[in-house]
C-alpha atoms as a PDB file:
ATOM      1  CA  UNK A   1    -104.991 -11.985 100.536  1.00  0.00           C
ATOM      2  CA  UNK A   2    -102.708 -10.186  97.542  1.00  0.00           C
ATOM      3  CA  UNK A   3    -101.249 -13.858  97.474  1.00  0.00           C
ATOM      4  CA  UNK A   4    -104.308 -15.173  96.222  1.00  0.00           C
ATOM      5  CA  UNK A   5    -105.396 -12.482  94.154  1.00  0.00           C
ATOM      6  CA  UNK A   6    -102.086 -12.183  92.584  1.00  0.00           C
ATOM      7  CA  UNK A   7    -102.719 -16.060  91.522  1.00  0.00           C
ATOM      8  CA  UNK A   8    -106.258 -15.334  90.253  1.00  0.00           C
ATOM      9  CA  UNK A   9    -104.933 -12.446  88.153  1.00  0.00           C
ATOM     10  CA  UNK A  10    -102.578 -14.873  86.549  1.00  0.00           C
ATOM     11  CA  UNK A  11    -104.748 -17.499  86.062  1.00  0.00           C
ATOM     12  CA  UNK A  12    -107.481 -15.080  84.504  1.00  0.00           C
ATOM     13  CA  UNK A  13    -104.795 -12.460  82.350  1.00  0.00           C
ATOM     14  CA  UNK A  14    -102.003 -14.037  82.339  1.00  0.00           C
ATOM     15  CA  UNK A  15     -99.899 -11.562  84.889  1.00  0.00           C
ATOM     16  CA  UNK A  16    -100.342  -9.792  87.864  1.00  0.00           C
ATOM     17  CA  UNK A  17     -98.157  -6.985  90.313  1.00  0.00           C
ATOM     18  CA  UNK A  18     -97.195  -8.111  93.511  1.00  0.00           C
ATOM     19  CA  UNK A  19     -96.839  -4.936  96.204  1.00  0.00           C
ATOM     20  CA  UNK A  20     -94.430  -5.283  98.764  1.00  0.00           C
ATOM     21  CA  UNK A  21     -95.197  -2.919 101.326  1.00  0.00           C
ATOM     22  CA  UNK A  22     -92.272  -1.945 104.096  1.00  0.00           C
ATOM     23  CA  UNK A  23     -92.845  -0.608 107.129  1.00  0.00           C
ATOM     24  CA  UNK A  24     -89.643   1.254 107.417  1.00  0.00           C
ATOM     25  CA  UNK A  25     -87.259   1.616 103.948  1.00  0.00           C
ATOM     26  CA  UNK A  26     -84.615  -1.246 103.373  1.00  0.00           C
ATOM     27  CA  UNK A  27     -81.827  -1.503 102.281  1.00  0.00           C
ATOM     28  CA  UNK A  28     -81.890  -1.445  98.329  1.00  0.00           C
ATOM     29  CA  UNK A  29     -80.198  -4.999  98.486  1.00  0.00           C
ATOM     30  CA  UNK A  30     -82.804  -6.448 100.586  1.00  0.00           C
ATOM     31  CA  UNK A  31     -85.798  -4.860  98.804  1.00  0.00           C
ATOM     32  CA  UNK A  32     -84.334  -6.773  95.660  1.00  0.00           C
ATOM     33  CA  UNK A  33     -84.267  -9.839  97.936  1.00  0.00           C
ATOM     34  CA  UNK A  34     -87.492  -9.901  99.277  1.00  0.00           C
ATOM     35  CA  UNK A  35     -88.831  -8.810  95.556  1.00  0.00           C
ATOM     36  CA  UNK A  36     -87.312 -12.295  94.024  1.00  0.00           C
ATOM     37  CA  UNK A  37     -88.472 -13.962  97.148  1.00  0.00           C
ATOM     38  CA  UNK A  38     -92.367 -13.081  96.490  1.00  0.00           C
ATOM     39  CA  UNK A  39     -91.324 -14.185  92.764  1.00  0.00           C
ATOM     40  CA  UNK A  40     -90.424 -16.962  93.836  1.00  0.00           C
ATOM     41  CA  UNK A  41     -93.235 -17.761  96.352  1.00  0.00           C
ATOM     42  CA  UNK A  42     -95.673 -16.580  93.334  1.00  0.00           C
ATOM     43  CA  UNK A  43     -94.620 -18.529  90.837  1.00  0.00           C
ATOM     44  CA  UNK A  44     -94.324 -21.916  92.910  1.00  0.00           C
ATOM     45  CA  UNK A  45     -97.837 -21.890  93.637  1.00  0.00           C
ATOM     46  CA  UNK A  46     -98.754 -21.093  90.785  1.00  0.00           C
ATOM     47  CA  UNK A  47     -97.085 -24.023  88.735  1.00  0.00           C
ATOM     48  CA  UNK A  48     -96.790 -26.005  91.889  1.00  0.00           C
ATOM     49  CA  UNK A  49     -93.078 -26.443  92.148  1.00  0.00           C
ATOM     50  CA  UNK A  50     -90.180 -26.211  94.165  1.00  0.00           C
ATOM     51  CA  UNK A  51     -87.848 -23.248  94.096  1.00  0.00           C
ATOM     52  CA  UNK A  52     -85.298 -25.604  92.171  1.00  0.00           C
ATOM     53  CA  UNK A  53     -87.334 -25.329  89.422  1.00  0.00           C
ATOM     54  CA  UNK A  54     -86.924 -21.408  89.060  1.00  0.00           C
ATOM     55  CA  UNK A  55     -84.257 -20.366  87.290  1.00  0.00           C
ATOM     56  CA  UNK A  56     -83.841 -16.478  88.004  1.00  0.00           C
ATOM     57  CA  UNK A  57     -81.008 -14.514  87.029  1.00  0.00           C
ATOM     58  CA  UNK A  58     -80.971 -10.517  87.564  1.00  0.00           C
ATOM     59  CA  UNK A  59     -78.928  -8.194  87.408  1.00  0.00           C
ATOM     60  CA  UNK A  60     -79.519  -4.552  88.478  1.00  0.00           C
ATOM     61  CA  UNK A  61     -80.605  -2.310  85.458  1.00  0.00           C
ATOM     62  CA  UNK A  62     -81.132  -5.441  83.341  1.00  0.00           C
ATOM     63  CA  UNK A  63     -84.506  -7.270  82.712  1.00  0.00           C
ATOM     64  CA  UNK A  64     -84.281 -10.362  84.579  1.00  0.00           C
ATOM     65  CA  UNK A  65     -84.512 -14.177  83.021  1.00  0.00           C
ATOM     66  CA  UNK A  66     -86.817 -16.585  83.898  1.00  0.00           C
ATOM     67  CA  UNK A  67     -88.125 -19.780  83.433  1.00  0.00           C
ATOM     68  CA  UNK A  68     -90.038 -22.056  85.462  1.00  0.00           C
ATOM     69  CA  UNK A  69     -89.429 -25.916  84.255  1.00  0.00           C
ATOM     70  CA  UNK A  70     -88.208 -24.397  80.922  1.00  0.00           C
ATOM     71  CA  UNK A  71     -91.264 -22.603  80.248  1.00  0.00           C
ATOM     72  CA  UNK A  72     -90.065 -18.557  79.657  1.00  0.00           C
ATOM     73  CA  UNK A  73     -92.017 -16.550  82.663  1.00  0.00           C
ATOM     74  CA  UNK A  74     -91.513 -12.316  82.222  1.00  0.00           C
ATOM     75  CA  UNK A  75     -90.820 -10.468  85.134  1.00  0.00           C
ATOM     76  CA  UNK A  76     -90.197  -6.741  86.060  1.00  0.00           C
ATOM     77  CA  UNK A  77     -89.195  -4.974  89.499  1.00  0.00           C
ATOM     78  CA  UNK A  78     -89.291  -1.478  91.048  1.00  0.00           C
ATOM     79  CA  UNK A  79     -88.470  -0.286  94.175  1.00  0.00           C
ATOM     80  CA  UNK A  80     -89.114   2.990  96.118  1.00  0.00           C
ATOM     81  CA  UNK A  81     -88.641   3.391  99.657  1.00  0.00           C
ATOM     82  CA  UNK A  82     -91.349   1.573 101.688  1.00  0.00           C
ATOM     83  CA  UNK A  83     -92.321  -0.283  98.475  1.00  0.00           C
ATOM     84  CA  UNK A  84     -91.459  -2.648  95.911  1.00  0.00           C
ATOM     85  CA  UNK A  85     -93.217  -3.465  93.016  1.00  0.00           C
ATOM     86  CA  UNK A  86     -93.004  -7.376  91.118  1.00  0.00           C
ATOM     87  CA  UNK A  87     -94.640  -7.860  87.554  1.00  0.00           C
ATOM     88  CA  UNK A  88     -95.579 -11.249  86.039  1.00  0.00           C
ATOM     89  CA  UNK A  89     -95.962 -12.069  82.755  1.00  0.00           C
ATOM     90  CA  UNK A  90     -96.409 -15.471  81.437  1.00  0.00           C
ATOM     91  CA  UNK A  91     -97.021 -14.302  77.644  1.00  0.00           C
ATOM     92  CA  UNK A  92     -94.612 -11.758  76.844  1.00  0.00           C
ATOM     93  CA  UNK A  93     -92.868  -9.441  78.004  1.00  0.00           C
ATOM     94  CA  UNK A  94     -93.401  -6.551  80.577  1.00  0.00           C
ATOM     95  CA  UNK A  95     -92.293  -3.716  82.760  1.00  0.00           C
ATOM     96  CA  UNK A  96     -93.014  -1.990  85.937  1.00  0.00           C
ATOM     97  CA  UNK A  97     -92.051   1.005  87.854  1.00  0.00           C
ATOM     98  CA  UNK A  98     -93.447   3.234  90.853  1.00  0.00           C
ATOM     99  CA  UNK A  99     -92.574   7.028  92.341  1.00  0.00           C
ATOM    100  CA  UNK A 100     -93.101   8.280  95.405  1.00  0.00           C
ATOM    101  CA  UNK A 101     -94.880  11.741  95.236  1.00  0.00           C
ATOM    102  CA  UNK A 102     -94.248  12.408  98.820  1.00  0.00           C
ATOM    103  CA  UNK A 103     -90.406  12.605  97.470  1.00  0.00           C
ATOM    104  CA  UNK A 104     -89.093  16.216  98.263  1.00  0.00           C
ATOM    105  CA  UNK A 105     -86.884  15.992  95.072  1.00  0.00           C
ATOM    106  CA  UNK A 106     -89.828  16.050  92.709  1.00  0.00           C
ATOM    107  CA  UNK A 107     -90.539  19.973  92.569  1.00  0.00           C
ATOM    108  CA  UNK A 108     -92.231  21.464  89.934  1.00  0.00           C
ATOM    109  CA  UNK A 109     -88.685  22.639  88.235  1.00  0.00           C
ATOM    110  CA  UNK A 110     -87.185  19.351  88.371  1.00  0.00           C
ATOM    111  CA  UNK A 111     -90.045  17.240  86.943  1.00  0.00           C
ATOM    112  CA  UNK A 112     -90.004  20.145  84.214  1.00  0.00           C
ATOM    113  CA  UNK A 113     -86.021  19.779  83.218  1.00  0.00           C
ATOM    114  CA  UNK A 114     -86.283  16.197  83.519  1.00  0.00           C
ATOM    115  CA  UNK A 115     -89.766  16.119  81.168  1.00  0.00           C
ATOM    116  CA  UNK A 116     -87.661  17.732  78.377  1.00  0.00           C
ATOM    117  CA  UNK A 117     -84.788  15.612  78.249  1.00  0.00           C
ATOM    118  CA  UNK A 118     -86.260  12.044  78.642  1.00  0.00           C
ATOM    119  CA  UNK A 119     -90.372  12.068  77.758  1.00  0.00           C
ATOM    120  CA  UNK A 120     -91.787  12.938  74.405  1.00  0.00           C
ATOM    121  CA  UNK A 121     -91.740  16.593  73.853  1.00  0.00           C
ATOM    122  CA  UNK A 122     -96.005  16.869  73.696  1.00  0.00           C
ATOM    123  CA  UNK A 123     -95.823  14.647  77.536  1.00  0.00           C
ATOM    124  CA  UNK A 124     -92.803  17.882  78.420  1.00  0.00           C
ATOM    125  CA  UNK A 125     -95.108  20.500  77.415  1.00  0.00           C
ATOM    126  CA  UNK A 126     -98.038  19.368  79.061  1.00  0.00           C
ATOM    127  CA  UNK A 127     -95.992  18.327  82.140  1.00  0.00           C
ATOM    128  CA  UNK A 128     -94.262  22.600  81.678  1.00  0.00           C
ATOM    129  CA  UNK A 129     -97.585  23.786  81.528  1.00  0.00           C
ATOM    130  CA  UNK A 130     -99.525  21.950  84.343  1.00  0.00           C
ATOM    131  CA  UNK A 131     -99.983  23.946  87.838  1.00  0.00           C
ATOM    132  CA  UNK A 132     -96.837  24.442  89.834  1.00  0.00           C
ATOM    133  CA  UNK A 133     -98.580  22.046  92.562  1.00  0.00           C
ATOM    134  CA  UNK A 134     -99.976  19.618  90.075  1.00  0.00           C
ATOM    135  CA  UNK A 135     -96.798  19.122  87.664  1.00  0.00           C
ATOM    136  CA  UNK A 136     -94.556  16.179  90.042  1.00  0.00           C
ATOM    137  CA  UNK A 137     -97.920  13.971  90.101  1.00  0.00           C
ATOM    138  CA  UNK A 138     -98.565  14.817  86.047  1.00  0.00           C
ATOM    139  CA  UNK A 139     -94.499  14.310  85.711  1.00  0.00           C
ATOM    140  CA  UNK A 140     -94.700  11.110  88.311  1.00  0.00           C
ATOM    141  CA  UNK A 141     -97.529   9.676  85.926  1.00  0.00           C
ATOM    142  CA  UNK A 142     -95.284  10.248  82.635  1.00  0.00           C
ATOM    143  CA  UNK A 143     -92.156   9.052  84.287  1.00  0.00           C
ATOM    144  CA  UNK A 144     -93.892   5.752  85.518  1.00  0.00           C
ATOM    145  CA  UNK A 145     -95.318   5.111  81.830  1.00  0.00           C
ATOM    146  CA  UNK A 146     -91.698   6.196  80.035  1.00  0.00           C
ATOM    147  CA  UNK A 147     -89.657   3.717  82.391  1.00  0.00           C
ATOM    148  CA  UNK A 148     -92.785   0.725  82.222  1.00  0.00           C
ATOM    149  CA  UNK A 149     -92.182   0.879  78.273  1.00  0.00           C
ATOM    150  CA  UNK A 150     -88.509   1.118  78.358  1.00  0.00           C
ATOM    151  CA  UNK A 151     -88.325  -1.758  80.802  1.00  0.00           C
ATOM    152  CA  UNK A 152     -91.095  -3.712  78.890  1.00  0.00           C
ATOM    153  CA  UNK A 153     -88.473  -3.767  75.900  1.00  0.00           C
ATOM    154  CA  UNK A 154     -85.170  -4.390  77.850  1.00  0.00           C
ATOM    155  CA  UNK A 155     -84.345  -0.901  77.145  1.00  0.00           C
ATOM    156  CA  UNK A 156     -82.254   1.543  79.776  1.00  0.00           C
ATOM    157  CA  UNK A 157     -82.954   5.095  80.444  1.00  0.00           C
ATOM    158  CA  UNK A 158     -81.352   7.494  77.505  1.00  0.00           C
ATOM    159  CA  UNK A 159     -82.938  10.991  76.346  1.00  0.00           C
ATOM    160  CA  UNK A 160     -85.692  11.366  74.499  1.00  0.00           C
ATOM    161  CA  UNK A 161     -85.787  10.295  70.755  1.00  0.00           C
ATOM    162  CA  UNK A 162     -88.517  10.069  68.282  1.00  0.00           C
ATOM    163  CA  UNK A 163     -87.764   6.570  67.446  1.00  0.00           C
ATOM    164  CA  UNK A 164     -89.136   5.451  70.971  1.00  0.00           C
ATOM    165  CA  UNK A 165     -92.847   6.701  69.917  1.00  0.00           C
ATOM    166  CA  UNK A 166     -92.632   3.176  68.815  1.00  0.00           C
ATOM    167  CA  UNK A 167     -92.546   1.533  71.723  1.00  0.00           C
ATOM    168  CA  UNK A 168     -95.240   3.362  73.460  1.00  0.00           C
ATOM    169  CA  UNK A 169     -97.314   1.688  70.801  1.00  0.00           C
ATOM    170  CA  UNK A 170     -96.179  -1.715  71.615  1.00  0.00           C
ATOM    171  CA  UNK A 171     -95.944  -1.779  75.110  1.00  0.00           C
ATOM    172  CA  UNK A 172    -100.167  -0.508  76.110  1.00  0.00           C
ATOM    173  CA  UNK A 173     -99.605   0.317  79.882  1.00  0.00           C
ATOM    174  CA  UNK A 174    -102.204   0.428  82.766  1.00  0.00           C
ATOM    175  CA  UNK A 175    -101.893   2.410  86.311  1.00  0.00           C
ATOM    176  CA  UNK A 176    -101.031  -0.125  89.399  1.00  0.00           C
ATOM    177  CA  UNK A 177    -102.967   0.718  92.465  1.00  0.00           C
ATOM    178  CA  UNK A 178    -100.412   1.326  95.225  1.00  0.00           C
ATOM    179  CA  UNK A 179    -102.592   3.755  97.428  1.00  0.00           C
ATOM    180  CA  UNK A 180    -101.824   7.351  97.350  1.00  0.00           C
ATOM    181  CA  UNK A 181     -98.375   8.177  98.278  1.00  0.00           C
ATOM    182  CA  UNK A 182     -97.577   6.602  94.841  1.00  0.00           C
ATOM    183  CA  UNK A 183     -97.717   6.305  90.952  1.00  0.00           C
ATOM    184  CA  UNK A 184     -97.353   2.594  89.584  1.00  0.00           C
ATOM    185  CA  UNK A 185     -97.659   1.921  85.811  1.00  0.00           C
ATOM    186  CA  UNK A 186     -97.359  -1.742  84.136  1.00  0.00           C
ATOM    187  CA  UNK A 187     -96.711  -1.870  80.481  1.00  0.00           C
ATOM    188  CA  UNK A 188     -97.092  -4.946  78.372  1.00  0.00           C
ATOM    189  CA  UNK A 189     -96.000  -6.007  75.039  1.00  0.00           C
ATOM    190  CA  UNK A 190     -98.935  -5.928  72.447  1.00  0.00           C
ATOM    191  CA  UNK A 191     -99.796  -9.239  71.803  1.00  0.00           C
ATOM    192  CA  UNK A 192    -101.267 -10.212  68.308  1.00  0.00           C
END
């Protein structure tokens, strides 16, 4: 059934997010296989092709490059144990990511140290002054959003500078419904 939504979507918008669901947590090297497999299967019935004409090169912590026949196709991954995410694009570019709030390293001091280095400081305040018990799924949120953008403009993880306000405003991003033992955001570059 996601199979044929996921086509739908890109028919209709233009992109869609693939969820990979695990029963038990993978390796990280096959979660990045089966990811690029779904790509794969995706994007071949969508343009009706063979995997041949896919050309697919990733590299961890890079965006990937695509094209299907020569035609540029945008892609992002994310993976989190018992999940990986896979975003389409076929107009620009984009960027996905997903958290686990069931993680037991996301406590309320954490997603507050991290907040301040990496998000913009108004995100860190509101993320410092949020309920101890609500702050890693206000943090989670923030985190998703920060690390869509960055990956929706081929940019790694650094801390926080005021220069990126820019590319919150470039890359709009929308929450990915992954059920609720996760937070999923997809950001896409503003198209004219």
């Amino acid at each position: 059934m996601e199979r044929e939504q996921a086509l739908a979507d890109l028919r209709h918008t233009g992109y869609t997010v693939l969820a990979l669901h695990y029963p038990a947590p993978p390796r990280r090297e096959l979660a990045r296989n089966h990811a690029r497999k779904a790509l794969a299967q995706c994007l071949c019935s969508f343009f009706q092709c063979d995997a041949a004409d896919i050309a697919l090169h990733a590299e961890a912590g890079q965006a990937p490059e695509l094209a299907v026949r020569g035609q540029a196709v945008f892609a992002s991954f994310s993976h989190e144990p018992r999940i990986s995410l896979v975003a389409i694009d076929r107009q620009g570019p984009v960027g996905v990511d997903v958290l686990n709030l069931e993680d037991p390293t996301l406590s309320a001091q954490e997603c507050t140290l991290l907040a301040r280095e990496y998000l913009p400081p108004d995100t860190a305040t509101q993320i410092a002054t949020a309920s101890e018990p609500s702050r890693p799924t206000a943090f989670a949120h923030a985190w998703a959003q920060h690390e869509a953008t960055l990956k929706c403009h081929g940019r790694g993880l650094n801390e926080w500078q005021d220069a990126m306000y820019a590319l919150y405003q470039n890359a709009p991003c929308q929450r990915v419904d992954t059920g609720p033992a996760y937070i999923a955001v997809c950001a896409r570059r503003a198209r004219a």
